[in-house]
Protein backbone atom coordinates (compact mmCIF):
# COMPACT_ATOMS: atom_id res chain seq x y z
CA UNK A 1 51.54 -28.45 14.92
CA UNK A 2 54.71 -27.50 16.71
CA UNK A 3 57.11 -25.23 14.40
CA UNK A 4 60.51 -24.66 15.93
CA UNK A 5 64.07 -25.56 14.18
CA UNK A 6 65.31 -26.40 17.35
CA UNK A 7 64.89 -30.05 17.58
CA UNK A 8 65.46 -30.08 21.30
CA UNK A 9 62.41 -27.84 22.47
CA UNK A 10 60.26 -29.67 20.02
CA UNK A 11 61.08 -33.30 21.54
CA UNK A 12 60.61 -31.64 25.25
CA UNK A 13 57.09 -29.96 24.22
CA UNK A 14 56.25 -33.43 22.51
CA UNK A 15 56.55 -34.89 25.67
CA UNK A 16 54.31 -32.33 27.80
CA UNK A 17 51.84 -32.97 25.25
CA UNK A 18 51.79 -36.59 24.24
CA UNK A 19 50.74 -37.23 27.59
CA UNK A 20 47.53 -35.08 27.82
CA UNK A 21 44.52 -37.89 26.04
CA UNK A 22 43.00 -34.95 24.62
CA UNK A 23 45.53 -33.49 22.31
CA UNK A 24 47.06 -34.68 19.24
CA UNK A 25 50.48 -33.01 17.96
CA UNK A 26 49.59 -33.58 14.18
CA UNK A 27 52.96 -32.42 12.89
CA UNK A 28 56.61 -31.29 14.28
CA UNK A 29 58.61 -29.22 11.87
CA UNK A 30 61.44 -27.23 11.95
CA UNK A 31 60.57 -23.74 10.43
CA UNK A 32 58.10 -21.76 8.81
CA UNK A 33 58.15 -23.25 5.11
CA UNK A 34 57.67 -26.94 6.26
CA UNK A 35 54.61 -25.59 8.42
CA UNK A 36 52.92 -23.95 4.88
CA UNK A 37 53.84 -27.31 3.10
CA UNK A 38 52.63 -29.45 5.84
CA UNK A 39 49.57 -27.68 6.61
CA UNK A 40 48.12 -28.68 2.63
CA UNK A 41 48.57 -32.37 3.87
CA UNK A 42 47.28 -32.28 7.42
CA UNK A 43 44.57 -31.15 9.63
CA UNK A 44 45.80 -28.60 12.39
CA UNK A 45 43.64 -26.86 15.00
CA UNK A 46 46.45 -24.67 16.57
CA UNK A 47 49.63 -24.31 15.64
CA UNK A 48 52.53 -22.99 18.11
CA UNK A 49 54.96 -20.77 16.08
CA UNK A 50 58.81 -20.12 17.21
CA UNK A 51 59.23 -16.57 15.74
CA UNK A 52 63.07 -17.15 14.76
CA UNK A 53 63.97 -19.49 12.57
CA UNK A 54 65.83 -20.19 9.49
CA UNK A 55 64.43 -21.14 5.88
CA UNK A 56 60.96 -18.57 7.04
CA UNK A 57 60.87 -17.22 10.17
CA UNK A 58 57.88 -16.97 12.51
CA UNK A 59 56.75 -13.52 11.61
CA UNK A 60 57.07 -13.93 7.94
CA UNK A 61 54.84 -17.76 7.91
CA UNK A 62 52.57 -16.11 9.93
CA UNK A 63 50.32 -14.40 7.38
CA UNK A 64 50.95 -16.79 5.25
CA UNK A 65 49.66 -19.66 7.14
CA UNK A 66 46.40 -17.59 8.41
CA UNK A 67 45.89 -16.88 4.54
CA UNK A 68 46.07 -20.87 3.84
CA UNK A 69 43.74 -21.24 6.84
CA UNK A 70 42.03 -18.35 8.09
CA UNK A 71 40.24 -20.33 11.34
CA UNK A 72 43.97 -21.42 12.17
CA UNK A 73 44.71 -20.52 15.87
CA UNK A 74 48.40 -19.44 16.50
CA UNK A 75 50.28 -19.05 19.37
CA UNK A 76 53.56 -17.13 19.09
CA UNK A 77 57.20 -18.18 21.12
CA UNK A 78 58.61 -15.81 22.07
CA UNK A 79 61.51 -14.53 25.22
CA UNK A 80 60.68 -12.39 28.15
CA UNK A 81 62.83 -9.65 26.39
CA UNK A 82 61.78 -5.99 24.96
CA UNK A 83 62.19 -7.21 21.59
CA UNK A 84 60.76 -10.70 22.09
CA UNK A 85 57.82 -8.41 23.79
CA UNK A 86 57.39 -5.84 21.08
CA UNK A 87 57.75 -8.77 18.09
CA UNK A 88 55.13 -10.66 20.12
CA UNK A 89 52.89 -7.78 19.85
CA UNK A 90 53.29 -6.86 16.70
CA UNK A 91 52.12 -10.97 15.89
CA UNK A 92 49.00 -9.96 17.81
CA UNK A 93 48.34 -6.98 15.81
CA UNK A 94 48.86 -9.36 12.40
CA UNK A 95 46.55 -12.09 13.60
CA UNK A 96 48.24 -14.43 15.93
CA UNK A 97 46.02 -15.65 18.82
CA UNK A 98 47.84 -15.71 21.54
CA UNK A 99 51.75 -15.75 22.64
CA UNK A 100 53.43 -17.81 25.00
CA UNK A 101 57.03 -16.80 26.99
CA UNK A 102 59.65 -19.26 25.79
CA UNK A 103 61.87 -20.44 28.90
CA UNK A 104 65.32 -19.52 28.73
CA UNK A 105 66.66 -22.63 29.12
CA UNK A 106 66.30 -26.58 28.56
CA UNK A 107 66.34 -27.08 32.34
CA UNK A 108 63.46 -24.72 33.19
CA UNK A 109 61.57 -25.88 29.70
CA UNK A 110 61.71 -29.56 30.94
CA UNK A 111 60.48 -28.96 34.48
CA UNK A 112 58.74 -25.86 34.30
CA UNK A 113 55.63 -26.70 36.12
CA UNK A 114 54.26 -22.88 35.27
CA UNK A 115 55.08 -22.63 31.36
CA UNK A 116 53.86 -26.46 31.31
CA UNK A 117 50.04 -24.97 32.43
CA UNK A 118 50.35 -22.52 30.32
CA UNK A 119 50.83 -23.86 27.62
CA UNK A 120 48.29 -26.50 28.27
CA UNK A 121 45.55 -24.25 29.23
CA UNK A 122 46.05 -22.05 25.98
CA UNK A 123 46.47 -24.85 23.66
CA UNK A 124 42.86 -26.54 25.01
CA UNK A 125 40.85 -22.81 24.84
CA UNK A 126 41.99 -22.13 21.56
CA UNK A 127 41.66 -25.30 19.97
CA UNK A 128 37.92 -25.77 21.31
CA UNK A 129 37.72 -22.13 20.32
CA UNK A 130 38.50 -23.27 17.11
CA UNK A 131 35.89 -26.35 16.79
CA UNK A 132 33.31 -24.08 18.36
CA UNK A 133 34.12 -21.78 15.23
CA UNK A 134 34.19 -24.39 12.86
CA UNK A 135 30.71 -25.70 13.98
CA UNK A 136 28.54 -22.35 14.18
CA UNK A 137 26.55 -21.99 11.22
CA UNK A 138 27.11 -18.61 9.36
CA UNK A 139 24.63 -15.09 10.11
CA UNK A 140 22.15 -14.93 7.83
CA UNK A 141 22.24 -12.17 5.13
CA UNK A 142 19.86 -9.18 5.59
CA UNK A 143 17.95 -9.77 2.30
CA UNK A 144 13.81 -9.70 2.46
CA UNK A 145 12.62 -10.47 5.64
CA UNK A 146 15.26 -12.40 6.54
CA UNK A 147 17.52 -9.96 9.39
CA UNK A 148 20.58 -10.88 10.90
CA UNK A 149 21.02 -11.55 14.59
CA UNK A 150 20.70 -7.59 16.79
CA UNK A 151 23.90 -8.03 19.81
CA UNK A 152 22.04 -8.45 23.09
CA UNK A 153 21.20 -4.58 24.08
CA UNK A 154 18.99 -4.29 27.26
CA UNK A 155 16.78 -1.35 27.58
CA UNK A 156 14.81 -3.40 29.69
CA UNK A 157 15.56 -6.73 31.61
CA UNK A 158 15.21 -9.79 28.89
CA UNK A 159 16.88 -13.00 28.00
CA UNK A 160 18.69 -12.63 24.42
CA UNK A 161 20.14 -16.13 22.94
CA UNK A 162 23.98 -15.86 22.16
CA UNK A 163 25.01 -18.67 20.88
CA UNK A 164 23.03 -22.37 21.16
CA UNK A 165 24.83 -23.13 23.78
CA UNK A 166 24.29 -20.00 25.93
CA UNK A 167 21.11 -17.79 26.84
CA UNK A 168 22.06 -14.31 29.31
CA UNK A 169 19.81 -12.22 31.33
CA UNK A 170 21.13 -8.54 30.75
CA UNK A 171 20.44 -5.34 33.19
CA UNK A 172 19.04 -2.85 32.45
CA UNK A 173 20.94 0.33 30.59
CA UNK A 174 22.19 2.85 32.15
CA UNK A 175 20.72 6.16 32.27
CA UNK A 176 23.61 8.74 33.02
CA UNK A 177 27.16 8.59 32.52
CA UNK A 178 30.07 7.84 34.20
CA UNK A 179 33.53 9.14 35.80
CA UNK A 180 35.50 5.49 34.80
CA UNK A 181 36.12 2.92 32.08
CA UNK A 182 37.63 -0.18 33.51
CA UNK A 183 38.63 -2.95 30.93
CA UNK A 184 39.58 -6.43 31.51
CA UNK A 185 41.21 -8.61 29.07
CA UNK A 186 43.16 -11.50 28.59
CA UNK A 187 43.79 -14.18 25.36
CA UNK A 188 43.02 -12.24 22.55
CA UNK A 189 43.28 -9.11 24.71
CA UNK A 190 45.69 -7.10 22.87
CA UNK A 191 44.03 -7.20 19.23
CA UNK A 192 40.82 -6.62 20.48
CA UNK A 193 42.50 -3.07 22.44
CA UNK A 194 43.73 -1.95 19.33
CA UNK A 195 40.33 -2.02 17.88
CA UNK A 196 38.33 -0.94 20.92
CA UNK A 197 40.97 1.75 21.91
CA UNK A 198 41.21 2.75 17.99
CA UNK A 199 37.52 3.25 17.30
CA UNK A 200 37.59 5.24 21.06
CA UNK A 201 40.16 7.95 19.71
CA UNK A 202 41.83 10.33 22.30
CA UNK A 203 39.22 13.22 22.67
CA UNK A 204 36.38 11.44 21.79
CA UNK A 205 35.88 9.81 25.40
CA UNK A 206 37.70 12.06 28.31
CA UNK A 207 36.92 9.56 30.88
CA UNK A 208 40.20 7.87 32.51
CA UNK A 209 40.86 4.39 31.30
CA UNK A 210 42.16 1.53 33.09
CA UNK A 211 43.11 -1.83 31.93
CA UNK A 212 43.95 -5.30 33.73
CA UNK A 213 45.60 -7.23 30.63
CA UNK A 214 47.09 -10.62 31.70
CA UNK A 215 50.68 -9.93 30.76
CA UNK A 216 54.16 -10.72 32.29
CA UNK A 217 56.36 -7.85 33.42
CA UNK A 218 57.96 -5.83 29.84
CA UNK A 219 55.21 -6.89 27.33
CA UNK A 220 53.02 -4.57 29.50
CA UNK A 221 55.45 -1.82 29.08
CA UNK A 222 55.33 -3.01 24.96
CA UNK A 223 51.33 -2.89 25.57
CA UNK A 224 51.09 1.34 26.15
CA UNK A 225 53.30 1.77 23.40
CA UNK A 226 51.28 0.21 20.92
CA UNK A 227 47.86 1.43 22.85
CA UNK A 228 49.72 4.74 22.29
CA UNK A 229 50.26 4.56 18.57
CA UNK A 230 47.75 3.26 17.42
CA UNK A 231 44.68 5.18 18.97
CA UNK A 232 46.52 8.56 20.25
CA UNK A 233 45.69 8.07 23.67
CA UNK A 234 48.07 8.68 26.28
CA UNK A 235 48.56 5.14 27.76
CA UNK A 236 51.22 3.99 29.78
CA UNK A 237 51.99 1.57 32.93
CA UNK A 238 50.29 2.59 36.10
CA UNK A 239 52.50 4.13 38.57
CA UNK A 240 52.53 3.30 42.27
CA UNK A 241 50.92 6.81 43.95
CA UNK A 242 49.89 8.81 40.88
CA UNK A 243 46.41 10.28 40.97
CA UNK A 244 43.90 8.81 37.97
CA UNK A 245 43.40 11.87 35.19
CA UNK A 246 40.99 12.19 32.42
CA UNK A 247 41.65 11.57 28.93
CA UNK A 248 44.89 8.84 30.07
CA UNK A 249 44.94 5.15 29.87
CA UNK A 250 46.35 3.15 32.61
CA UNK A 251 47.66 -0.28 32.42
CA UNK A 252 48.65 -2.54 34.92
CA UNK A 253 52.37 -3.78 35.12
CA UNK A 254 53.06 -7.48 34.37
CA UNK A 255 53.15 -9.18 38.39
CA UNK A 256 51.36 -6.00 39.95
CA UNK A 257 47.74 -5.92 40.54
CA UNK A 258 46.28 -2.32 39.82
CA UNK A 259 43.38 -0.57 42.18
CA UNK A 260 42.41 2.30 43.18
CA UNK A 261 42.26 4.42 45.88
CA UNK A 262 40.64 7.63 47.41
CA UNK A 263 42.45 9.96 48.91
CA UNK A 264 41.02 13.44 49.54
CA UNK A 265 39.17 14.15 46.24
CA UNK A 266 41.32 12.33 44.47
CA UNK A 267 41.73 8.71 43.06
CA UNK A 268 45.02 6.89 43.12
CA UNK A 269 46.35 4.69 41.52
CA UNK A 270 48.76 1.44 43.53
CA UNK A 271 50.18 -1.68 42.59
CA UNK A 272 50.66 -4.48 45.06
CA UNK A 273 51.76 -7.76 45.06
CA UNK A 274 49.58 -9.58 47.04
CA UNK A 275 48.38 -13.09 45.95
CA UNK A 276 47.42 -13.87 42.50
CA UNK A 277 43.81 -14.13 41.70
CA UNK A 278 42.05 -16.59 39.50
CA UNK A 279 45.78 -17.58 38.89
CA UNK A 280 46.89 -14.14 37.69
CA UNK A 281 48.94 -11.43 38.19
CA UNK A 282 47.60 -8.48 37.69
CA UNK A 283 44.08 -9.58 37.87
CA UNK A 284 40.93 -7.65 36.81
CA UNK A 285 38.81 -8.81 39.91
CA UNK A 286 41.25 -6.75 42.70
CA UNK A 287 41.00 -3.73 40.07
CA UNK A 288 37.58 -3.67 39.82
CA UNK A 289 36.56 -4.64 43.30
CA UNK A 290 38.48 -1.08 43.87
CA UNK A 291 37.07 0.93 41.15
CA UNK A 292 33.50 0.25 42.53
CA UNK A 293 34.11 1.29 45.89
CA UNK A 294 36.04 4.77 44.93
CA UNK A 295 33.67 5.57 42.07
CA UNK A 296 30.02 4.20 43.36
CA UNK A 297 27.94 4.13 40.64
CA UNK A 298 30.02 5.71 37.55
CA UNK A 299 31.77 3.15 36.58
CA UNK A 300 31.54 1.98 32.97
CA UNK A 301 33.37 -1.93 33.04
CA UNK A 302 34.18 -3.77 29.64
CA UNK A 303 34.96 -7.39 29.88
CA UNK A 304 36.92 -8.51 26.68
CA UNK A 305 37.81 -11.65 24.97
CA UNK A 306 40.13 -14.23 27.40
CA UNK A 307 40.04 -17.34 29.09
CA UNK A 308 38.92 -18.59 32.60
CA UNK A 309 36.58 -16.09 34.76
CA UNK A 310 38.73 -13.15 35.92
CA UNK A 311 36.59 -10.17 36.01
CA UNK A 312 32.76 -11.90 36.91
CA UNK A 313 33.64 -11.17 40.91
CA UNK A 314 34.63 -7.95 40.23
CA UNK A 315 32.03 -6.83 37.49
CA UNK A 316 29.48 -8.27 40.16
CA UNK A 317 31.22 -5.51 42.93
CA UNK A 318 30.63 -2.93 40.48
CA UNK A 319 27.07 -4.13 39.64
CA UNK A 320 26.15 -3.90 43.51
CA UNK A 321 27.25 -0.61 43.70
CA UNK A 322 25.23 0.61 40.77
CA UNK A 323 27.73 0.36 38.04
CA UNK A 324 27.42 -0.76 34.37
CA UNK A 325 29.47 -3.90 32.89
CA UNK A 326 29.43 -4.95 29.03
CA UNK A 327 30.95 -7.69 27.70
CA UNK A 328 32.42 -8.56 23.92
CA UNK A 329 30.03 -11.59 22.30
CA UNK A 330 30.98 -15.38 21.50
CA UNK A 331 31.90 -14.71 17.84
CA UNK A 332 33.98 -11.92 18.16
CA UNK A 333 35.91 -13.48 21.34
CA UNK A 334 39.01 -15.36 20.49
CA UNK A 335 38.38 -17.32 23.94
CA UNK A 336 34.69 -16.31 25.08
CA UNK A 337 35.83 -17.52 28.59
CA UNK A 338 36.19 -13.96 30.83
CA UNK A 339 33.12 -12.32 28.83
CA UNK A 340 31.23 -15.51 28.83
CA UNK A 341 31.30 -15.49 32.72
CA UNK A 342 29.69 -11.92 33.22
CA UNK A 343 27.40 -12.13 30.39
CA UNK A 344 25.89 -15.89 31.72
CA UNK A 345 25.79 -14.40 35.09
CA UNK A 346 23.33 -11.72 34.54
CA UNK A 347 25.42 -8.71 35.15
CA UNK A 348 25.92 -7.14 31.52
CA UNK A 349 23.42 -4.51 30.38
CA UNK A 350 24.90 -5.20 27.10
CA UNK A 351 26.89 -8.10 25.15
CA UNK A 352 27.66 -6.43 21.69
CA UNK A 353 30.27 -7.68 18.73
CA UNK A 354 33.97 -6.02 19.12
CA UNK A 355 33.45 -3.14 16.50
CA UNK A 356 30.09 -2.08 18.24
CA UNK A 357 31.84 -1.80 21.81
CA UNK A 358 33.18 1.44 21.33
CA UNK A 359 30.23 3.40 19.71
CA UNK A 360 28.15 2.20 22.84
CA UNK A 361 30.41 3.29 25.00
CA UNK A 362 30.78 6.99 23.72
CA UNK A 363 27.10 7.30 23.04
CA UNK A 364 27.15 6.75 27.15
CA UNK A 365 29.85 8.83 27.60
CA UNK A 366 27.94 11.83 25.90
CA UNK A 367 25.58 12.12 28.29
CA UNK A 368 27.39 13.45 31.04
């Protein structure tokens, strides 16, 4: 369902999708009222939400149309400014799945060869996201005998069923800590932060934490802030030349990759702009490729919810040189694309549920 009042972007995005066999645009409406009323009348698998509007704007439907239908999968419009940034984040952080830039004008919309991929790409990973969801039969209740599913823990190598669809080998655990935490993260990234980052309160881990989000330029900026507030560490873009310290959280800057260097007894961070990887810029492979050769075996790498595979060659560098990589699960993922890749591919010594990431991680972290 496409909610927008202007009439304009609504015939142009009609046309990028009417001509994909694989997606149906079930309704077209022109603010956040008509979506409620519509959405009692007609099956929707993802909806993409302007956020201003008259009648009921996109921030105040929101809620309203996740209470209606709580499976719904919503992507937010928004402009490449700070506030279309920090009201695009604030979506994220009330249940919106995802967030799309909205081109600045009708020319770029109609030709816009980059936003038209987008916008494809997200639209198909939610919406089988969302049939995926639909179609897995619910945990069982741990009544009698009966137990529901463990998350896939290795203290030894095994193979630990997922999903159906998808059986992993997992590593072994590690035995000793590490200097590092290196997340990547992508659709559904932000949310899943907050949570991760909010359960792993300032003081409770000391290690240094950096994180490869798939974000244009300001919404990264938007990103520490809210990383900031809501978990008390101090988080903030990655600057070019500034040596890694403990107990900070480093993010790379929208159309910079992040790595690491040594230098001396030092690590530092730098940003570059060389080629995007896996169609992304920053990218969690270059980031972690780097992190494994300046910190050997202590790194601790955490591949969260997002689509396509950014992060498996990387979390495979830091495998080889005697690192540890986790990964969240399939029901907890809003896309279970980036996790799905490491955990499939036999590098994770652990594939756990969201709100069980952080208490394995400090329960590592204690041991140094």
């Amino acid at each position: 369902m496409l909610v927008d009042d202007s009439a304009v972007v609504r015939g142009l995005v009609t046309r990028i999708l009417e001509s994909e066999p694989d997606i149906e645009i079930a309704a077209s409406v022109g603010n956040g009222q008509m979506a409620l009323s519509t959405l009692e009348r007609v099956s929707v698998d993802v909806v993409l939400l302007d956020i201003e509007m008259p009648v009921m704007d996109g921030l105040t439907a929101l809620p309203k149309l996740l209470q209606a239908d709580p499976g719904l999968k919503i992507i937010m419009q928004s402009t490449l400014t700070m506030k279309g940034a920090s009201v695009s984040l604030r979506a994220l952080e009330m249940g919106a799945a995802d967030y799309i830039a909205k081109p600045t004008a009708t020319r770029e919309l109609a030709g816009g060869v980059d936003f038209r991929s987008e916008l494809l790409g997200k639209i198909r990973a939610l919406g089988q996201a969302r049939r995926r969801n639909a179609n897995r039969p619910p945990r069982p209740a741990a009544t009698g005998a009966a137990t529901a599913p463990r998350p896939a823990v290795a203290m030894a190598p095994a193979r630990v069923p997922l999903h159906p669809s998808s059986t992993v080998t997992l590593r072994t655990a590690p035995v000793e800590s590490f200097d590092v935490i290196a997340i990547g993260s992508s659709t559904g990234g932000p949310q899943a932060l907050f949570t991760l980052l909010g359960a792993m309160r300032a003081g409770t881990v000391t290690q240094p934490i950096l994180i490869t989000q798939h974000m244009p330029a300001t919404f990264t900026t938007i990103l520490a802030e809210h990383i900031s507030r809501v978990s008390g560490w101090e988080a903030r873009e990655g600057q070019d030349g500034e040596a890694v310290r403990s107990g900070r959280v480093y993010i790379a800057p929208g159309d910079f990759h992040m790595v690491v260097e040594v230098r001396g007894t030092e690590k530092i961070v730098r940003l570059n702009k060389n080629p995007p990887e896996n169609f992304c810029r920053p990218s969690v492979d270059p980031m972690l490729r780097s992190i494994a050769a300046a910190y050997g075996r202590r790194v601790m790498t955490c591949i969260l919810t997002g689509m396509g595979s950014d992060g498996l060659k990387g979390g495979q560098a830091v495998v080889a040189s005697g690192g540890t990589v986790i990964a969240q699960d399939e029901p907890s993922s809003v896309v279970w694309g980036m996790p799905g890749a490491v955990a499939t591919a036999g590098v994770c010594s652990a594939v756990l549920p969201l709100p069980e990431i952080a208490p394995w991680i400090m329960k590592q972290a204690a041991r140094r």
